[in-house]
Protein backbone atom coordinates (compact mmCIF):
# COMPACT_ATOMS: atom_id res chain seq x y z
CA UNK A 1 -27.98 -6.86 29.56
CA UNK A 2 -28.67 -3.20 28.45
CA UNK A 3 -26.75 -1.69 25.93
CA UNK A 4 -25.92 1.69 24.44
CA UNK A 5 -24.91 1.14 20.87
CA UNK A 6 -26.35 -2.11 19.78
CA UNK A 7 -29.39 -4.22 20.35
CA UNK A 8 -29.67 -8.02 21.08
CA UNK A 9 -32.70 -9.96 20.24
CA UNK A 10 -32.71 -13.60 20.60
CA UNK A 11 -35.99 -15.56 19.26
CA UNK A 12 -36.74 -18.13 17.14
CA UNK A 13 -33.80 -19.60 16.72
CA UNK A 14 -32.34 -16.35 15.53
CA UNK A 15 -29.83 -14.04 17.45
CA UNK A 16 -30.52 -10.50 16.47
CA UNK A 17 -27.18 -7.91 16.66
CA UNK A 18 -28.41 -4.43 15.47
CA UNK A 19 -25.28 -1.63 14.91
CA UNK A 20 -27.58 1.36 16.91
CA UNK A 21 -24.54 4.27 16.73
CA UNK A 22 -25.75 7.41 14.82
CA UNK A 23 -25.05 8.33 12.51
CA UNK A 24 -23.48 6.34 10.81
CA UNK A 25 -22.10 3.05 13.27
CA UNK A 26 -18.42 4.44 13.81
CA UNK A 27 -17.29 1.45 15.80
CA UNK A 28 -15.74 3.19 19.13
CA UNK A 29 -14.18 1.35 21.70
CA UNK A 30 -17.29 1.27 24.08
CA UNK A 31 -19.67 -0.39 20.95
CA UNK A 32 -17.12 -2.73 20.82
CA UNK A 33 -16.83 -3.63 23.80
CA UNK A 34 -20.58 -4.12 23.55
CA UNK A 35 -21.20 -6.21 20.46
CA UNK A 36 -18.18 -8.68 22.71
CA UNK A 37 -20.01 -8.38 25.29
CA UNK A 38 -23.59 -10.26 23.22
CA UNK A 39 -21.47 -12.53 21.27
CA UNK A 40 -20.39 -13.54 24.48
CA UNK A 41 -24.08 -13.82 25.50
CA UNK A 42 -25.01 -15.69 22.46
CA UNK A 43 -22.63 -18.56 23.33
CA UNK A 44 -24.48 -21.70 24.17
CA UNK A 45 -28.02 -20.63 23.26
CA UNK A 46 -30.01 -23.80 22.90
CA UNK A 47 -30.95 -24.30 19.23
CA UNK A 48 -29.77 -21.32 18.11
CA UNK A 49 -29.78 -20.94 14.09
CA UNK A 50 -28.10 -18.52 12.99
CA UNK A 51 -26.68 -14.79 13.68
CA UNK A 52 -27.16 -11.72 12.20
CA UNK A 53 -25.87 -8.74 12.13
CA UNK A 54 -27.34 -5.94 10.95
CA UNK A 55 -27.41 -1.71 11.31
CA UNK A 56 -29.78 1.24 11.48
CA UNK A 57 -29.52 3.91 9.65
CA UNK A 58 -28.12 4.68 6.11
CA UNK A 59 -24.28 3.42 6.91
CA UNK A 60 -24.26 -0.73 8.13
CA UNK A 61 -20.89 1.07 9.48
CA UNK A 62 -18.09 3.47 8.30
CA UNK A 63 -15.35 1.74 10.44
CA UNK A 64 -13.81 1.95 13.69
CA UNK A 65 -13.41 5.36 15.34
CA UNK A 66 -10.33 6.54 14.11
CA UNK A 67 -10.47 9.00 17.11
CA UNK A 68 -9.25 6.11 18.69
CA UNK A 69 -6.58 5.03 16.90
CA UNK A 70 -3.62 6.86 18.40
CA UNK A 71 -0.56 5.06 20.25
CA UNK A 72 -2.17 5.29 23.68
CA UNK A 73 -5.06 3.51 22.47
CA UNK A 74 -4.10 1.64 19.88
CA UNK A 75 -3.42 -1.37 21.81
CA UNK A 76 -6.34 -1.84 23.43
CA UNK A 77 -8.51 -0.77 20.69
CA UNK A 78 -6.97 -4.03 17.94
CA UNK A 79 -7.74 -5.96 21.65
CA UNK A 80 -11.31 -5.17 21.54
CA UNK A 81 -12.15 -5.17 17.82
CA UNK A 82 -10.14 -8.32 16.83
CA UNK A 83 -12.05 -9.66 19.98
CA UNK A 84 -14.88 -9.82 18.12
CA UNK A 85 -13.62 -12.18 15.67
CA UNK A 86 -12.72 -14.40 17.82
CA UNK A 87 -15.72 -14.58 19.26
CA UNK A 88 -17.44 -15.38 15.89
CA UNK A 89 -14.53 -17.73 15.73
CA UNK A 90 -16.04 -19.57 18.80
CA UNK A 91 -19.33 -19.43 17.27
CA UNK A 92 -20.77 -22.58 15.74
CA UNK A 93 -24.01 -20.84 13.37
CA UNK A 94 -24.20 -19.99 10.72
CA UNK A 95 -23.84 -16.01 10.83
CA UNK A 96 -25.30 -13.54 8.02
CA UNK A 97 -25.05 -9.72 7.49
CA UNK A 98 -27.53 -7.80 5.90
CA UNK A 99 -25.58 -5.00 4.93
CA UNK A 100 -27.93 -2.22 4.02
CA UNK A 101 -25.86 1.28 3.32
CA UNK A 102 -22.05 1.72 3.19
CA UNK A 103 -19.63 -0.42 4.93
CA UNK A 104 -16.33 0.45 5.18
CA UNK A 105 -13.52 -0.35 7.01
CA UNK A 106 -14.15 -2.12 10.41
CA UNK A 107 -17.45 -2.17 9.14
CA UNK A 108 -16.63 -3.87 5.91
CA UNK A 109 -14.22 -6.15 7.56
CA UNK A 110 -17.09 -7.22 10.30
CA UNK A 111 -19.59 -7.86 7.22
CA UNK A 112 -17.42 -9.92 5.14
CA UNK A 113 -16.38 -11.82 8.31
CA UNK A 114 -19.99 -13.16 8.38
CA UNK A 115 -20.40 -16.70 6.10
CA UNK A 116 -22.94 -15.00 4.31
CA UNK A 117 -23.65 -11.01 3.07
CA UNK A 118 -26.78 -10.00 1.94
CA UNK A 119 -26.23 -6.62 0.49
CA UNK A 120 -28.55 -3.64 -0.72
CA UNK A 121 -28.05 -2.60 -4.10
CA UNK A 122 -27.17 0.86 -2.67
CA UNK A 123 -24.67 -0.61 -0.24
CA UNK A 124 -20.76 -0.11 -0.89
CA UNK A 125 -17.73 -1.86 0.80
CA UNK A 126 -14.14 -0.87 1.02
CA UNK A 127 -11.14 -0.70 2.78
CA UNK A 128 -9.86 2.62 3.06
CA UNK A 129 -7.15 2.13 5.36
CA UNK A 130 -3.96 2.65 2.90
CA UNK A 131 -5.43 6.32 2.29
CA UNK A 132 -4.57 7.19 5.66
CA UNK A 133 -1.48 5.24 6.66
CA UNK A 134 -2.33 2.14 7.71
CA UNK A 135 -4.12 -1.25 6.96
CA UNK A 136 -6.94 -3.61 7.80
CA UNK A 137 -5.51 -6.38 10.00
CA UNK A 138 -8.40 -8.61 9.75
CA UNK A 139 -9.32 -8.12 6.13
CA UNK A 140 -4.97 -8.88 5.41
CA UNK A 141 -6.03 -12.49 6.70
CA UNK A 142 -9.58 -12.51 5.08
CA UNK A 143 -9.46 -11.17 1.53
CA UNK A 144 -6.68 -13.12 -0.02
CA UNK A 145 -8.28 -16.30 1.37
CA UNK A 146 -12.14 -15.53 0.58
CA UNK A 147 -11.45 -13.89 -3.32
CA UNK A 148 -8.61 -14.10 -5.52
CA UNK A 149 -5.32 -12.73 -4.65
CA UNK A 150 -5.15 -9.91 -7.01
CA UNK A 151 -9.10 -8.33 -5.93
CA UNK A 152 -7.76 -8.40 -2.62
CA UNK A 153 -4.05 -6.65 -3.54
CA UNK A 154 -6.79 -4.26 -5.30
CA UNK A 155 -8.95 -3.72 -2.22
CA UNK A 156 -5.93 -3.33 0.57
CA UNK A 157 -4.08 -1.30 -1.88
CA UNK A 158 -6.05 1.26 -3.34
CA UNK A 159 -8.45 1.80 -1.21
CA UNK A 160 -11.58 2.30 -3.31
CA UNK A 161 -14.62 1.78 -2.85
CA UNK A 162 -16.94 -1.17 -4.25
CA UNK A 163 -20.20 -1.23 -5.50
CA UNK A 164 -22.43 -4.51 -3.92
CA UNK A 165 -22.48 -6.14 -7.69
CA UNK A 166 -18.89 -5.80 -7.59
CA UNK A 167 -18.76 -7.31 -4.34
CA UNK A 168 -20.58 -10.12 -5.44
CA UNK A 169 -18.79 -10.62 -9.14
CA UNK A 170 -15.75 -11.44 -6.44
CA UNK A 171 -17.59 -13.31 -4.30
CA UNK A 172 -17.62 -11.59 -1.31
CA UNK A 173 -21.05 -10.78 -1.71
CA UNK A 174 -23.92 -13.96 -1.97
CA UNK A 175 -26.68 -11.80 -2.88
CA UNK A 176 -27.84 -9.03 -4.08
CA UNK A 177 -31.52 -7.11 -2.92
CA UNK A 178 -33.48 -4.20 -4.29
CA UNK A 179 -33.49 -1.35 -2.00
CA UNK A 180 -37.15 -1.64 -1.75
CA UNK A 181 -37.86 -4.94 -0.98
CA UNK A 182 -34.36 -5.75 1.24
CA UNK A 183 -35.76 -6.43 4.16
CA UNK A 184 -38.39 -9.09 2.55
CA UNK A 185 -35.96 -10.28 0.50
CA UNK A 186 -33.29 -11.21 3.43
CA UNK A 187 -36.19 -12.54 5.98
CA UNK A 188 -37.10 -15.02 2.97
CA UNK A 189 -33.82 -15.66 2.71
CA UNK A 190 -32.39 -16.32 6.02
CA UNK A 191 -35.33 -18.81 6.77
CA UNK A 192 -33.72 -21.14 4.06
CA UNK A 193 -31.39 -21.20 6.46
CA UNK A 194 -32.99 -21.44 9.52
CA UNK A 195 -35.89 -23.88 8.52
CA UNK A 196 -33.25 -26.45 9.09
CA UNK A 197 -31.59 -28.63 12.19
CA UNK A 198 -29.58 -26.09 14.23
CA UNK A 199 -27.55 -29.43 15.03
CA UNK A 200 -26.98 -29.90 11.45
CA UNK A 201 -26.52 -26.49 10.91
CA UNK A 202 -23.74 -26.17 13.11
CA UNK A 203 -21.62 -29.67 12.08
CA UNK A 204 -22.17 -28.51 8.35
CA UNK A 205 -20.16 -24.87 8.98
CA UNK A 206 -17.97 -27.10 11.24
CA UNK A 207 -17.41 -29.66 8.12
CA UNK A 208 -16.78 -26.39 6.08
CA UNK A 209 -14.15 -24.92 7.85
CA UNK A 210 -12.49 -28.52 8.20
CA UNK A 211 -11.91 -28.24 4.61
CA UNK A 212 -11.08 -25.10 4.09
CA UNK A 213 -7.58 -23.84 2.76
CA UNK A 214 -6.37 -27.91 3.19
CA UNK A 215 -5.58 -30.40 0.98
CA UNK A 216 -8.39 -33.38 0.56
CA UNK A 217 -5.91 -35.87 2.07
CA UNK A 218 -6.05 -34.17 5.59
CA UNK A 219 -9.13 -32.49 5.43
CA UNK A 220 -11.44 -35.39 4.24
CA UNK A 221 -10.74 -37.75 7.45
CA UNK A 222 -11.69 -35.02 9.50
CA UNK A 223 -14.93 -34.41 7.96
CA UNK A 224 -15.63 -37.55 8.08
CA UNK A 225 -15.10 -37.86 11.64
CA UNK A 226 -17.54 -35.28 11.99
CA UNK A 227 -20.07 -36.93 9.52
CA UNK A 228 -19.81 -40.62 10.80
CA UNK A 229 -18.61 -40.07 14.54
CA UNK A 230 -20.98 -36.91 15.15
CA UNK A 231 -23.68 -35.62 12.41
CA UNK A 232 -25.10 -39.61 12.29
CA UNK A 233 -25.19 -39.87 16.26
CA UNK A 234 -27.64 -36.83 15.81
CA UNK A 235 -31.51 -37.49 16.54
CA UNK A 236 -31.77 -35.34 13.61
CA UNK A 237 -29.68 -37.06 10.99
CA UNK A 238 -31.93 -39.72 11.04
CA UNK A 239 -35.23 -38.12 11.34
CA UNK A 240 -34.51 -35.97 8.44
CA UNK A 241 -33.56 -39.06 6.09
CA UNK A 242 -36.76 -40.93 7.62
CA UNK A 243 -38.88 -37.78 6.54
CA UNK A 244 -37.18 -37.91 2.81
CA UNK A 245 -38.57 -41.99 2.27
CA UNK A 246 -41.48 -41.20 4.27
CA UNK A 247 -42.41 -38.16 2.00
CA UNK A 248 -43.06 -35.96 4.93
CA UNK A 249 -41.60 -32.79 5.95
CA UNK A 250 -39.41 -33.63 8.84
CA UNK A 251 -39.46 -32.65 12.44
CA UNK A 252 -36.47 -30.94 14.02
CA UNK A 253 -35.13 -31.96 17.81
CA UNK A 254 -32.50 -30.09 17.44
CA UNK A 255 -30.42 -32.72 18.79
């Protein structure tokens, strides 16, 4: 499929979503419709590792177009955009941003959706929202459950903007990268990742969310479901214990 705004590259076990809008990734209603549109595509890909987003430019994204936010559009514009979510929601890999330049916003809210952010030290984040009426849906639901409850009263309510170490000092941020090595540095980082089962890969964010925000006593017997009923039925599982006693490096199926 062509598209306008974004790019998708699929390869190596990696799916590839580059923000393309100059100048600086305003998330429209047609982009959106786009990056939908290849999360939809990425669905299903055999062995697929991981996602990534990432942007050209200097801005990963300053938000959606808030041309677009008026009460005709409104509607179909939180349609489209929360869209996406859900369609990360669906997705069962691991998904990373490499957020090099602002992101605020939409933008910010699509980054810190991702399980992992891999931020430039000149990239900001925040949710400016409040400074012009309204607030961030998505990052209501995601902040107070991914920091503490007062940095994300802070972020919704003020409206400032964060620096990437202050991201990261409340933990919405894994890493940060020098501005001149970035690129390096997140390739060398994402194959951590990605040197491993994509089976594995996928049960292990499944066992995550399983636990996540619930008490051991109901989360534990549905990870290990997963772990005993699933993850050992994998051709994997047992090849990469094999490899450990063996001392060898193990090979992947991917089933």
């Amino acid at each position: 499929m062509d598209f306008k705004n974004i790019s998708l590259d699929i390869k190596g076990g990696v799916a590839r979503l580059v923000l393309k809008r100059a100048p600086v990734n305003v998330l429209n209603i047609e982009m959106m419709k786009e990056i939908n549109a290849a999360l939809e595509q990425v669905q299903g890909t055999p062995g697929l590792r991981a996602l990534v987003f990432s942007a050209e430019g200097k801005f990963f994204s300053a938000g959606v177009d808030v041309a677009e936010h008026t009460r005709e559009k409104v509607r179909e514009m939180i349609a489209v955009f929360h869209g996406i979510f859900g369609n990360l929601n669906r997705l069962n890999v691991p998904t990373v941003a490499f957020v090099q330049g602002p992101a605020l916003g939409g933008g910010c809210e699509l980054a810190l959706y991702c399980d992992i952010v891999l931020a430039s030290e000149k990239a900001k984040f925040g949710q400016p929202e409040i400074k012009v009426g309204v607030f961030p849906p998505i990052a209501a639901f995601l902040l107070p459950n991914t920091t503490s409850l007062k940095a994300a009263a802070e972020m919704l309510l003020t409206g400032d903007t964060y620096t990437a170490a202050d991201m990261k000092a409340m933990g919405l941020v894994n890493r940060v990268f020098p501005e001149s090595s970035f690129a390096a540095d997140c390739e060398s980082f994402l194959e951590k990742i990605t040197a491993n089962s994509s089976v594995v890969l996928e049960l292990s964010k499944k066992a995550m969310l399983a636990g996540h925000g619930r008490p051991y006593h109901s989360a534990m017997p549905d990870i290990e479901k997963l772990y005993l009923e699933k993850l050992m039925a994998t051709q994997d599982a047992n090849e990469g214990l094999s490899a450990f006693m063996e001392k060898r490096k193990p090979v992947w199926k991917d089933k």
